[in-house]
Protein backbone atom coordinates (compact mmCIF):
# COMPACT_ATOMS: atom_id res chain seq x y z
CA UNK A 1 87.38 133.35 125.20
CA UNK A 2 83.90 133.88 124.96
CA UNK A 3 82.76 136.97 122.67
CA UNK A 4 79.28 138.68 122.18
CA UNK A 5 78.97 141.17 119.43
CA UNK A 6 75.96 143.32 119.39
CA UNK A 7 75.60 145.77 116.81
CA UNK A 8 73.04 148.06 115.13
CA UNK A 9 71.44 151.49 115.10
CA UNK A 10 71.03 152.74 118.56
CA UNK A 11 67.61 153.31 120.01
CA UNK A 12 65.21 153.27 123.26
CA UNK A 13 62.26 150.79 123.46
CA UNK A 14 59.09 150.62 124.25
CA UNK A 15 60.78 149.87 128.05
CA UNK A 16 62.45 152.93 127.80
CA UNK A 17 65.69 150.59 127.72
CA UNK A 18 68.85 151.15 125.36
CA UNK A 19 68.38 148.95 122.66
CA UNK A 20 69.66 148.03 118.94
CA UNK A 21 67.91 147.56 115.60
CA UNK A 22 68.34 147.04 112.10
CA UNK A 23 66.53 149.36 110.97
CA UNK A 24 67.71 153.09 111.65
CA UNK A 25 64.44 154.29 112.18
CA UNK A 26 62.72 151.12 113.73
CA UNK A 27 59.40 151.31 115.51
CA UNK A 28 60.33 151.19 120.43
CA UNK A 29 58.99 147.33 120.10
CA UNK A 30 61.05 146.12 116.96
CA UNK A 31 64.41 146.69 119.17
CA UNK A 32 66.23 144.38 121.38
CA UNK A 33 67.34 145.80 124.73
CA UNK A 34 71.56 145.59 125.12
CA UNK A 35 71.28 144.79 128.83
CA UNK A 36 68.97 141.90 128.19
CA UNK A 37 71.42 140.02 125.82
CA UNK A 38 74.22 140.31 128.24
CA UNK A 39 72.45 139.45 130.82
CA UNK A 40 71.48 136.05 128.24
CA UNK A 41 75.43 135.85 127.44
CA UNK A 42 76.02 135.58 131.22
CA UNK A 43 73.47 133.40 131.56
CA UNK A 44 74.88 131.26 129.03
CA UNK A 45 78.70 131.33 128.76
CA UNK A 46 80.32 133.42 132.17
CA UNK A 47 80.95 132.52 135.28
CA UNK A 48 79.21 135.91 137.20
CA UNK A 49 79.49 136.02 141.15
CA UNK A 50 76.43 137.17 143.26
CA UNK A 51 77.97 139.45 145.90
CA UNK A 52 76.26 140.26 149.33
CA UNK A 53 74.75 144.16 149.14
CA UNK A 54 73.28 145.57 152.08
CA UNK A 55 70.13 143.60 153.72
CA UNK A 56 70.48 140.30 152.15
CA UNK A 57 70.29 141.31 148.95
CA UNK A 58 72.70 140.39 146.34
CA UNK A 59 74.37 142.05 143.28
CA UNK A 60 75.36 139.97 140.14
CA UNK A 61 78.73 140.28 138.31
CA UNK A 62 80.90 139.35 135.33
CA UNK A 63 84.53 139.02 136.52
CA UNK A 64 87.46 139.51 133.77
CA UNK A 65 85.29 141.04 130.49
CA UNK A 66 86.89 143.40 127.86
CA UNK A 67 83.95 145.39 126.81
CA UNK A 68 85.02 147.33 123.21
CA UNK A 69 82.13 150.00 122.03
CA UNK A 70 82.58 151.76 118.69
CA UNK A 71 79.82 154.24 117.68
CA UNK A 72 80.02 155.17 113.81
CA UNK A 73 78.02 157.72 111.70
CA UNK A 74 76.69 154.76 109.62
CA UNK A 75 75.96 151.20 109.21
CA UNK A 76 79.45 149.32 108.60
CA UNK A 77 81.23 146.24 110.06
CA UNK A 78 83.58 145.44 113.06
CA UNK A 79 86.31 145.99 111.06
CA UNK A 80 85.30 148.76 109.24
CA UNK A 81 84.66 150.41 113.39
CA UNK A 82 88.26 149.18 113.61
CA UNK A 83 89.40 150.95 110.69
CA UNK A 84 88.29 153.79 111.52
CA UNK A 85 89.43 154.08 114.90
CA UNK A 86 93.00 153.89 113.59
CA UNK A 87 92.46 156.74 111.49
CA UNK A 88 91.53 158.80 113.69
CA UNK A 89 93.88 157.80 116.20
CA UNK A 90 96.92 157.48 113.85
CA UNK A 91 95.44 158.58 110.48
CA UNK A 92 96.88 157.30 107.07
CA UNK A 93 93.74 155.07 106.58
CA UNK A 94 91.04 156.39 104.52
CA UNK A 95 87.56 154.81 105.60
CA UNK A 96 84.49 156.40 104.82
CA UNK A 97 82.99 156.50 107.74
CA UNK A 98 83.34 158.93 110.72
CA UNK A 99 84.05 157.29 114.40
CA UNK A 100 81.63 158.87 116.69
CA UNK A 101 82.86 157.77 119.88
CA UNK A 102 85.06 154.94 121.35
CA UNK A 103 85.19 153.61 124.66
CA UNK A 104 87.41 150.34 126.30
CA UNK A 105 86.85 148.97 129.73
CA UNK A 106 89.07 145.83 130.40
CA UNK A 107 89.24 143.66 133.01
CA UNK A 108 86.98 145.16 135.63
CA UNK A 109 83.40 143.85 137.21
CA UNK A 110 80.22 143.96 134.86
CA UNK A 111 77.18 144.76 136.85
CA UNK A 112 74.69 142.52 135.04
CA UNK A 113 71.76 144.23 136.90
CA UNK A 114 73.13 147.76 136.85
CA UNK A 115 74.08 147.98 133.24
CA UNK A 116 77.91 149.40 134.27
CA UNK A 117 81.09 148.39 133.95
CA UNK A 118 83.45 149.59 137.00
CA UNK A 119 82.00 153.09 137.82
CA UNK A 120 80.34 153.51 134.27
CA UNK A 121 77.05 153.59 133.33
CA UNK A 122 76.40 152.42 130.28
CA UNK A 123 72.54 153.05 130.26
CA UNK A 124 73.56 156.64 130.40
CA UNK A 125 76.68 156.93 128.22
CA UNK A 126 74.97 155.02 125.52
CA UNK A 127 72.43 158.03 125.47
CA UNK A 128 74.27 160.12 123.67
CA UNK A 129 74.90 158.63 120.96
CA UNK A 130 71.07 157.61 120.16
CA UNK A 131 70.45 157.54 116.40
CA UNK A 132 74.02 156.50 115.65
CA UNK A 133 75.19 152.82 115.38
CA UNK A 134 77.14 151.15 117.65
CA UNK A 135 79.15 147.79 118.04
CA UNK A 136 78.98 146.30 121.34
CA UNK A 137 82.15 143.85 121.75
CA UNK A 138 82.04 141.96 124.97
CA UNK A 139 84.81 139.56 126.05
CA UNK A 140 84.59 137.13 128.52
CA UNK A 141 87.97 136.27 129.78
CA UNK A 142 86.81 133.10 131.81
């Protein structure tokens, strides 16, 4: 299994694109665009199909990927995300750190051009939670 962990303080770009830095309050051109290094994992590790769409054109996708996405109120690690969604979920573990938001898509087509997963957008879910900082977990199943 193939992973690709993106994580950092959530932000738009100088493209106007959702994009990560280190830095919480990092300058539109010092951040890295989330589609982009998917799109670079796909390139690099999964096996996406182009699918036929209308008038010849054609539609890229990533078969079988778990996408994980935990959005905290401050810097921490994976596991720390991790932790934290167990407390909330089942409580009895003390983290300092307050879990945001929490989403899990498994197993269904990633639109490398659209930025979605199955009917999701991600461009526009991931704008809610600018300012905050996210880990992007992306399993290819392949």
């Amino acid at each position: 299994m193939e992973t690709l962990h993106i994580n950092g303080w959530l932000g738009i770009n100088s493209d106007s694109a959702i994009s990560v830095s280190e830095e919480k309050n990092a300058n539109s051109w010092d951040m890295e665009c989330i589609a982009k290094k998917v799109m670079n994992f796909a390139d690099t590790y999964a096996y996406h199909r182009e699918y036929r769409q209308g008038l010849g054109g054609e539609k890229a996708y990533i078969e079988d990927v778990n996408l994980r996405i935990y959005v905290t109120d401050k810097e921490c690690t994976l596991e720390e995300a991790e932790c934290a969604l167990v407390d909330k979920l089942e409580g009895g573990v003390e983290v300092d750190i307050a879990l945001e938001g929490y989403s899990e898509y498994t197993i269904t087509g990633y639109s490398v051009e659209d930025f979605s997963i199955g009917n999701h957008n991600l461009e526009y879910e991931l704008r809610e939670y600018l300012g905050k900082y996210i880990h992007f977990v992306m399993e290819y199943e392949g």
